[in-house]
Protein backbone atom coordinates (compact mmCIF):
# COMPACT_ATOMS: atom_id res chain seq x y z
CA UNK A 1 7.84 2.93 22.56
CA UNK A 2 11.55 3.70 21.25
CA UNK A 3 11.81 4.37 18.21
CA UNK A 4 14.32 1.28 17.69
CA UNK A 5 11.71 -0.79 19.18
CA UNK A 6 8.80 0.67 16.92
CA UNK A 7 10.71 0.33 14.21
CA UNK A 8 11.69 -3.31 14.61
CA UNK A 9 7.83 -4.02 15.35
CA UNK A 10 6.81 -2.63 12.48
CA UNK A 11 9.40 -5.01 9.98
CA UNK A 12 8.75 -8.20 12.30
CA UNK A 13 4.30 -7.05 11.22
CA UNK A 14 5.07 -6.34 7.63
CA UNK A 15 7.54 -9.85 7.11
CA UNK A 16 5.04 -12.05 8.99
CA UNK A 17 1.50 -10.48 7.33
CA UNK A 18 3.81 -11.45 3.99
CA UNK A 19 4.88 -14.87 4.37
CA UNK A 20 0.92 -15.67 5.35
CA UNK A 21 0.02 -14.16 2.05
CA UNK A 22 2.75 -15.85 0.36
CA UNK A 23 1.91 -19.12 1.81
CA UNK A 24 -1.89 -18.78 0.86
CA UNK A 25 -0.98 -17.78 -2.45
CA UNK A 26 1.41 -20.56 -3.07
CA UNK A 27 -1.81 -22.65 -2.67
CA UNK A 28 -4.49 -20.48 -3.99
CA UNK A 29 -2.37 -20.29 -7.61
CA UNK A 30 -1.70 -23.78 -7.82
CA UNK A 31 -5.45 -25.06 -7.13
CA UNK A 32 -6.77 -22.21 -9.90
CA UNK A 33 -4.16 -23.52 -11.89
CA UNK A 34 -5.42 -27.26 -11.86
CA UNK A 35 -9.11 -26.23 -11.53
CA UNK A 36 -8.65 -24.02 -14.53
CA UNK A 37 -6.67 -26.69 -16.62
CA UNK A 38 -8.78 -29.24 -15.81
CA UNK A 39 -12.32 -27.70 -15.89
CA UNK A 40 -11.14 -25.56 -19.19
CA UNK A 41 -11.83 -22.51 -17.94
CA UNK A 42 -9.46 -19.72 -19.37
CA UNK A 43 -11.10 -17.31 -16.57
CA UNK A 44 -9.98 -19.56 -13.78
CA UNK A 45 -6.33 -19.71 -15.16
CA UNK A 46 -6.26 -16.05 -15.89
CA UNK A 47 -7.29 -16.09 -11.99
CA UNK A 48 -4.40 -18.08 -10.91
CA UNK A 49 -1.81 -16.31 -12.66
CA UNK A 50 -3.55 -12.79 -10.47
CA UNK A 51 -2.25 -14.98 -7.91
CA UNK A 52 0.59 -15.68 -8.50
CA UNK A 53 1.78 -12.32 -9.27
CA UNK A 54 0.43 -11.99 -5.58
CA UNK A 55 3.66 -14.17 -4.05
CA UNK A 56 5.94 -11.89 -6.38
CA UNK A 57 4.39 -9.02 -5.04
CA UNK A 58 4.42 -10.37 -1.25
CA UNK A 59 8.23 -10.76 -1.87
CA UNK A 60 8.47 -7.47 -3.01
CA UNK A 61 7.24 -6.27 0.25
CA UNK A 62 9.35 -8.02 2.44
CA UNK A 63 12.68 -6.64 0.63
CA UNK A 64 11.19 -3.26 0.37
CA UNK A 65 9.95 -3.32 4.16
CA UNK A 66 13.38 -4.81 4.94
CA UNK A 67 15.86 -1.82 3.29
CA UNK A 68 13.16 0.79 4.94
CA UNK A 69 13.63 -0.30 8.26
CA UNK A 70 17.54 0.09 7.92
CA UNK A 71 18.86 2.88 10.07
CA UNK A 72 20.12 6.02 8.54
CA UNK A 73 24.15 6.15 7.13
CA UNK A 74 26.43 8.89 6.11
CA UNK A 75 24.66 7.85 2.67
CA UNK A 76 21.07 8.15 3.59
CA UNK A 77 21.54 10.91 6.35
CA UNK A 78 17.23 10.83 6.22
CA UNK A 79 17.08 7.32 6.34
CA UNK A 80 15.60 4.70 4.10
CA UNK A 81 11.82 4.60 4.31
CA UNK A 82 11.00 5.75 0.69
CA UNK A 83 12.20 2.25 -0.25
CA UNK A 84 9.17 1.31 0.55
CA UNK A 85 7.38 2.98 -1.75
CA UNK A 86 9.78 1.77 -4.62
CA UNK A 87 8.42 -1.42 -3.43
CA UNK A 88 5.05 -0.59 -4.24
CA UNK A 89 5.89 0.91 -7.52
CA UNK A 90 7.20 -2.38 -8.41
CA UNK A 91 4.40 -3.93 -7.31
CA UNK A 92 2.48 -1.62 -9.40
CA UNK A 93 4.21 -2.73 -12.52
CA UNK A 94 3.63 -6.20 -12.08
CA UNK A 95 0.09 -6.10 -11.63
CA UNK A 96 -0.31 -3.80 -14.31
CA UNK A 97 1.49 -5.94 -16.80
CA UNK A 98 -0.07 -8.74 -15.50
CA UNK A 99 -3.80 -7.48 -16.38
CA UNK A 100 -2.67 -6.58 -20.14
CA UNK A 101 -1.66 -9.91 -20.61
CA UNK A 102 -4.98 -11.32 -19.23
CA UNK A 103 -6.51 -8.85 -21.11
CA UNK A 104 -4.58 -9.45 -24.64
CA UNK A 105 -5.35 -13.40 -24.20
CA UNK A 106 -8.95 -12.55 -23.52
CA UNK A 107 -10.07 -9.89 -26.22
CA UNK A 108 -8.42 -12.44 -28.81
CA UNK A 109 -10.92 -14.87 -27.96
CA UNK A 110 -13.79 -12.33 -28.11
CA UNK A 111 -12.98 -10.73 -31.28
CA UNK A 112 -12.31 -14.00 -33.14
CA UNK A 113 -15.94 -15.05 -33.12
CA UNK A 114 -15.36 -18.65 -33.06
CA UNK A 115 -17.14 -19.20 -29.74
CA UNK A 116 -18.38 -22.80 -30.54
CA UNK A 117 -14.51 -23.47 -30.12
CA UNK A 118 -14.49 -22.41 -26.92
CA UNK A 119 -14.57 -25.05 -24.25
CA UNK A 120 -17.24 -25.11 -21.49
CA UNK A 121 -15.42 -24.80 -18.08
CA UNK A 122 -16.70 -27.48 -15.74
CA UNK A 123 -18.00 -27.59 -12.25
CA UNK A 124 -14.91 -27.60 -10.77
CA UNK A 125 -13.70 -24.32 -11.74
CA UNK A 126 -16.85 -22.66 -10.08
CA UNK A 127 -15.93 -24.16 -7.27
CA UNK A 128 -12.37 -23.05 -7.17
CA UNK A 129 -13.79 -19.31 -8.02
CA UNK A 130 -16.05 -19.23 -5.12
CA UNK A 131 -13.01 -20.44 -2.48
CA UNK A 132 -10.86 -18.00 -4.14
CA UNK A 133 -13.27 -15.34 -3.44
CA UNK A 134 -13.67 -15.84 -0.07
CA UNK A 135 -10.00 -16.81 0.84
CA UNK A 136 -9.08 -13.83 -1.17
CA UNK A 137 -11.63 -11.51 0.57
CA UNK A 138 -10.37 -12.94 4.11
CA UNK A 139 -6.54 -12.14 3.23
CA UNK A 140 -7.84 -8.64 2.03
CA UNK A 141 -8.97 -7.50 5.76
CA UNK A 142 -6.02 -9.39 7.57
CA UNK A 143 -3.51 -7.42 5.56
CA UNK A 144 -5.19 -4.36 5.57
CA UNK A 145 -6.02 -4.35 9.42
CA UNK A 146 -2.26 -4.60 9.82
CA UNK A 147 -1.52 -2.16 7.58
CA UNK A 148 -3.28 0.04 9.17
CA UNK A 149 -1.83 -0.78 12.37
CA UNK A 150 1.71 -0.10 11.02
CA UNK A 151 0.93 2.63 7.91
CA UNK A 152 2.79 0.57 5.72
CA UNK A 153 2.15 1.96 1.93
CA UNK A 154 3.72 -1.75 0.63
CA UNK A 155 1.37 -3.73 3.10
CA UNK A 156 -1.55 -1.46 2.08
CA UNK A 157 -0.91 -1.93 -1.79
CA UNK A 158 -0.66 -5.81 -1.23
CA UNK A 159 -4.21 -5.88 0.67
CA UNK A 160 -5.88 -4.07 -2.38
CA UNK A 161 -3.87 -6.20 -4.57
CA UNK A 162 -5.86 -9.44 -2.47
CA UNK A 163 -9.04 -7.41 -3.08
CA UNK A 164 -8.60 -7.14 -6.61
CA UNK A 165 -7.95 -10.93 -6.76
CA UNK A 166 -11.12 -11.15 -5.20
CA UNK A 167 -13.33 -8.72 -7.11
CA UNK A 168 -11.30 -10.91 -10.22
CA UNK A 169 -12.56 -14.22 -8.49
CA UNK A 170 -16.09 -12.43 -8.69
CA UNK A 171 -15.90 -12.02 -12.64
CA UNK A 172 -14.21 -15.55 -13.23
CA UNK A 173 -17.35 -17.10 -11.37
CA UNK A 174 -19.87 -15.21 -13.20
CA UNK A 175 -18.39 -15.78 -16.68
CA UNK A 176 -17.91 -19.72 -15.56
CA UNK A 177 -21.28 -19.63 -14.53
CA UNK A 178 -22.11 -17.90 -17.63
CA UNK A 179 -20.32 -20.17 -20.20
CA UNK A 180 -22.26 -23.54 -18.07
CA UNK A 181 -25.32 -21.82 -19.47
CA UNK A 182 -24.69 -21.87 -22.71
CA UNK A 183 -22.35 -18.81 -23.46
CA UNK A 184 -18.99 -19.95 -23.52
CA UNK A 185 -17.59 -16.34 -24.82
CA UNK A 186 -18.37 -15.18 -21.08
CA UNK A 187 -15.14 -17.17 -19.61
CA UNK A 188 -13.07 -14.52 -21.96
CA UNK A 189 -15.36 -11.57 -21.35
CA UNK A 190 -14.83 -12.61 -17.25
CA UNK A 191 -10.73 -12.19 -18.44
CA UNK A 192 -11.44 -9.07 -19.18
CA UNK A 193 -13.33 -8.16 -16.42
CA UNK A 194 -9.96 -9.36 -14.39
CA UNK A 195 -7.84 -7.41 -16.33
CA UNK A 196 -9.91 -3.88 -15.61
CA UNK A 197 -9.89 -4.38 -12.24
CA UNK A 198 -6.14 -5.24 -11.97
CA UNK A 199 -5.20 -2.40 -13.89
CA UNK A 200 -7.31 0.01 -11.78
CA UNK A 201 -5.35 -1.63 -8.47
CA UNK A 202 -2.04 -1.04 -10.31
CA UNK A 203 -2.52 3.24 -10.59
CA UNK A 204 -4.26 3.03 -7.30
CA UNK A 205 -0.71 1.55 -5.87
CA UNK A 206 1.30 3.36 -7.95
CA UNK A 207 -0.48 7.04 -7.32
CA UNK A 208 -0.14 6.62 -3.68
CA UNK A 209 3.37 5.42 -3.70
CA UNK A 210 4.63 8.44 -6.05
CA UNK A 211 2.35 11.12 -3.75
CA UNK A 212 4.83 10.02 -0.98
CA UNK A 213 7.71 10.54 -3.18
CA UNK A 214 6.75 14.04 -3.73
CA UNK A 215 7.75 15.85 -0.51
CA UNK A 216 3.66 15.87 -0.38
CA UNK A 217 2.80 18.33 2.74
CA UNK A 218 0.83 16.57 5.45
CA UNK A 219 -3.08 17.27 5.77
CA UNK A 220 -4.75 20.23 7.07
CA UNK A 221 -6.16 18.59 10.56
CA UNK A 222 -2.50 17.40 11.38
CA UNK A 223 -0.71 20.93 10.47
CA UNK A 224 -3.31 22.48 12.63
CA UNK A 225 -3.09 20.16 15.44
CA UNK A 226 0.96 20.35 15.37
CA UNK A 227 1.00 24.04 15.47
CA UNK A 228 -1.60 23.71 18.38
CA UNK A 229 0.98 21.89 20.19
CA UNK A 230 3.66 24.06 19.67
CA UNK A 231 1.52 27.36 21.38
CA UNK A 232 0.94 25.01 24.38
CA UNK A 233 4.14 25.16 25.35
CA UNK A 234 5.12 28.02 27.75
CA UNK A 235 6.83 30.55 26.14
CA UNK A 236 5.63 30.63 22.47
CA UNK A 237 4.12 33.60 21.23
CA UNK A 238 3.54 32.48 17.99
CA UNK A 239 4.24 30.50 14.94
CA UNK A 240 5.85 32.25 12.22
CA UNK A 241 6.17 29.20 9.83
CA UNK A 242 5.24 25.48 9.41
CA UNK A 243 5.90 23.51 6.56
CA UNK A 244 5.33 19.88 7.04
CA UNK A 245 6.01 17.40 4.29
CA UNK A 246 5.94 13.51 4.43
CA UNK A 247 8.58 10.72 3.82
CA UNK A 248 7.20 7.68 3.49
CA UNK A 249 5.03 6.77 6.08
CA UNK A 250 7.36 9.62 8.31
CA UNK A 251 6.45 13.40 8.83
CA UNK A 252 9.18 16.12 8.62
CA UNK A 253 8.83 19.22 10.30
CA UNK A 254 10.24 22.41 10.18
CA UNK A 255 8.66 25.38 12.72
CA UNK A 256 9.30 28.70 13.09
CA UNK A 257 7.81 30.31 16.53
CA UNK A 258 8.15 32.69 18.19
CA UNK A 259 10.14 34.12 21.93
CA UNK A 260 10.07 37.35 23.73
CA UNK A 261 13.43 39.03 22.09
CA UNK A 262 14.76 39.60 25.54
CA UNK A 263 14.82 36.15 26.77
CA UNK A 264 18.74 34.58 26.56
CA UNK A 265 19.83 32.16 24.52
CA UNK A 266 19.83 29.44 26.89
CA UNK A 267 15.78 30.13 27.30
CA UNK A 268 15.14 30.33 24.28
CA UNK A 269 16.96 27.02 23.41
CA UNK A 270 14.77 25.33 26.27
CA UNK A 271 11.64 26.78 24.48
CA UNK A 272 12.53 25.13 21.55
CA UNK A 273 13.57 21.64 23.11
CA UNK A 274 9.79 21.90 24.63
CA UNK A 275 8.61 22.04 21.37
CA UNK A 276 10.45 20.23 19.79
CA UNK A 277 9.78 16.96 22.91
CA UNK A 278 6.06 17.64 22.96
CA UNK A 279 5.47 17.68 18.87
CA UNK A 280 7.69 13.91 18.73
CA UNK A 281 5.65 12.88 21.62
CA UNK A 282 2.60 13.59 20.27
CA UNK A 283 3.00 12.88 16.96
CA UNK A 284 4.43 9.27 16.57
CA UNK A 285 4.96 9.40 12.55
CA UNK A 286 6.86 12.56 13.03
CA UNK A 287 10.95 11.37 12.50
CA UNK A 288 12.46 14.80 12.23
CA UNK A 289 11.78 18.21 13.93
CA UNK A 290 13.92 21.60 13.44
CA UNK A 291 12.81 24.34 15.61
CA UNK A 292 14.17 27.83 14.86
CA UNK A 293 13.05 30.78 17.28
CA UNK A 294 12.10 34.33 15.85
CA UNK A 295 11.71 37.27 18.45
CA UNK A 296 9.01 38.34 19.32
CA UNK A 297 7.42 41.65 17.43
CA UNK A 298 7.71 44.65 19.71
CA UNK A 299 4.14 46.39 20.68
């Protein structure tokens, strides 16, 4: 596939995967919302508000898949795609200061001690917890599976960001259930239990998406299997060098091999266009190859 064509693919995947999760979102919040408001349950509407950071954070994706997918300029020579993981930094932030405020609300209605103040959520806001956990949990493989299809960081950091509204649906339903049975301080101690696990999701995202910022070299198996490629190719007597680092969701290399000394410099220039054709065609993530040619050591 061109790469024009690849790359268009791969924003039309990303835009579509986040206007579903936007759209189910949308819904999702606004149903915790009323559940939560009108069963009482402070879990539930702690829930909903996970939720809605989720349509900020789909939005975030689209922009940030959007400016990747913009060709390179006499600006951005290398292209855009670390945009992308601004993106998920953002998102990172968001959930991140979206758990602390769950959080905050929650531990002030566990360390005040008043608990017979505390309302006792009603049926319905089990019931929203148990459609939000299996909505939530649905949305989680969808996004991921195209994710993984595309390897988007931004997509990827929205699907855990689904399965952390999930795992958050868990707690809210066992501190709803919880409070029904006579402990009303579990609704709060279920906020909590949101806010960990949002928390965790926001320096999972945020890890990833600065280990791409990095210049972070790619993994063993894939160096290996790149410099295998190269000594296929008729002509190469060896690799002198390769340093690999990754942009994005793009690989970078630059190779060193090696010629016989005596060959001219148009042969040696065709030895390096092999190389260079066969590691792009091989290697689909790979955006940028430079190929310098060493002679050969003398026996």
């Amino acid at each position: 596939m061109p790469a024009n064509a690849a790359e268009k693919e791969y924003e039309q995947i990303a835009t579509h995967v986040s206007l579903v999760s936007i759209a189910w979102n949308l819904i999702l919040s606004v149903c915790k919302l009323l559940a939560g408001i009108f069963a009482h349950s402070g879990a539930m509407i702690s829930d909903a508000v996970h939720s809605a950071s989720d349509v900020f954070s789909s939005v975030v994706v689209i922009i940030g898949v959007k400016i990747a997918s913009q060709k390179s300029d006499k600006e951005h020579p290398y292209g855009h795609e670390r945009m992308e993981c601004v993106a998920a930094i953002i998102l990172s932030t968001v959930l991140f200061i979206t758990g602390l405020c769950i959080g905050w609300d929650a531990c002030k209605n566990i360390f005040s001690g008043a608990y017979e103040h505390l309302a006792i959520p009603g049926v319905l806001a089990l019931a929203a917890a148990i459609v939000s956990i299996v909505t939530k949990e649905a949305m989680f493989w969808y996004t991921r599976a195209y994710a993984r299809k595309i390897d988007s960081g931004a997509l990827m950091a929205d699907a855990w960001h689904h399965r952390s509204d999930s795992l958050s649906s868990v707690g809210a339903l066992i501190g709803i259930a919880g409070a029904r049975l006579g402990f009303p301080v579990l609704d709060s101690v279920a906020s909590l239990v949101i806010c960990i696990f949002i928390v965790k999701a926001s320096y999972d995202i945020f890890m990833d998406a600065i280990d791409k910022m990095v210049d972070r070299a790619c993994d063993e198996t894939t160096e290996e299997s790149i410099r295998d490629c190269a000594l296929s190719i008729s002509g190469v007597e060896g690799i002198d060098m390769l340093m690999t680092r990754v942009f994005a969701n793009k690989i970078y290399v630059d190779i060193e091999i090696c010629a016989d000394g005596n060959k001219t410099l148009r042969e040696s220039h065709r030895i390096a266009e092999a190389v260079h054709d066969a590691i792009e065609q091989h290697f689909p993530k790979v955006k940028h190859i430079m190929v310098h040619v060493n002679p050969a050591p003398r026996l």
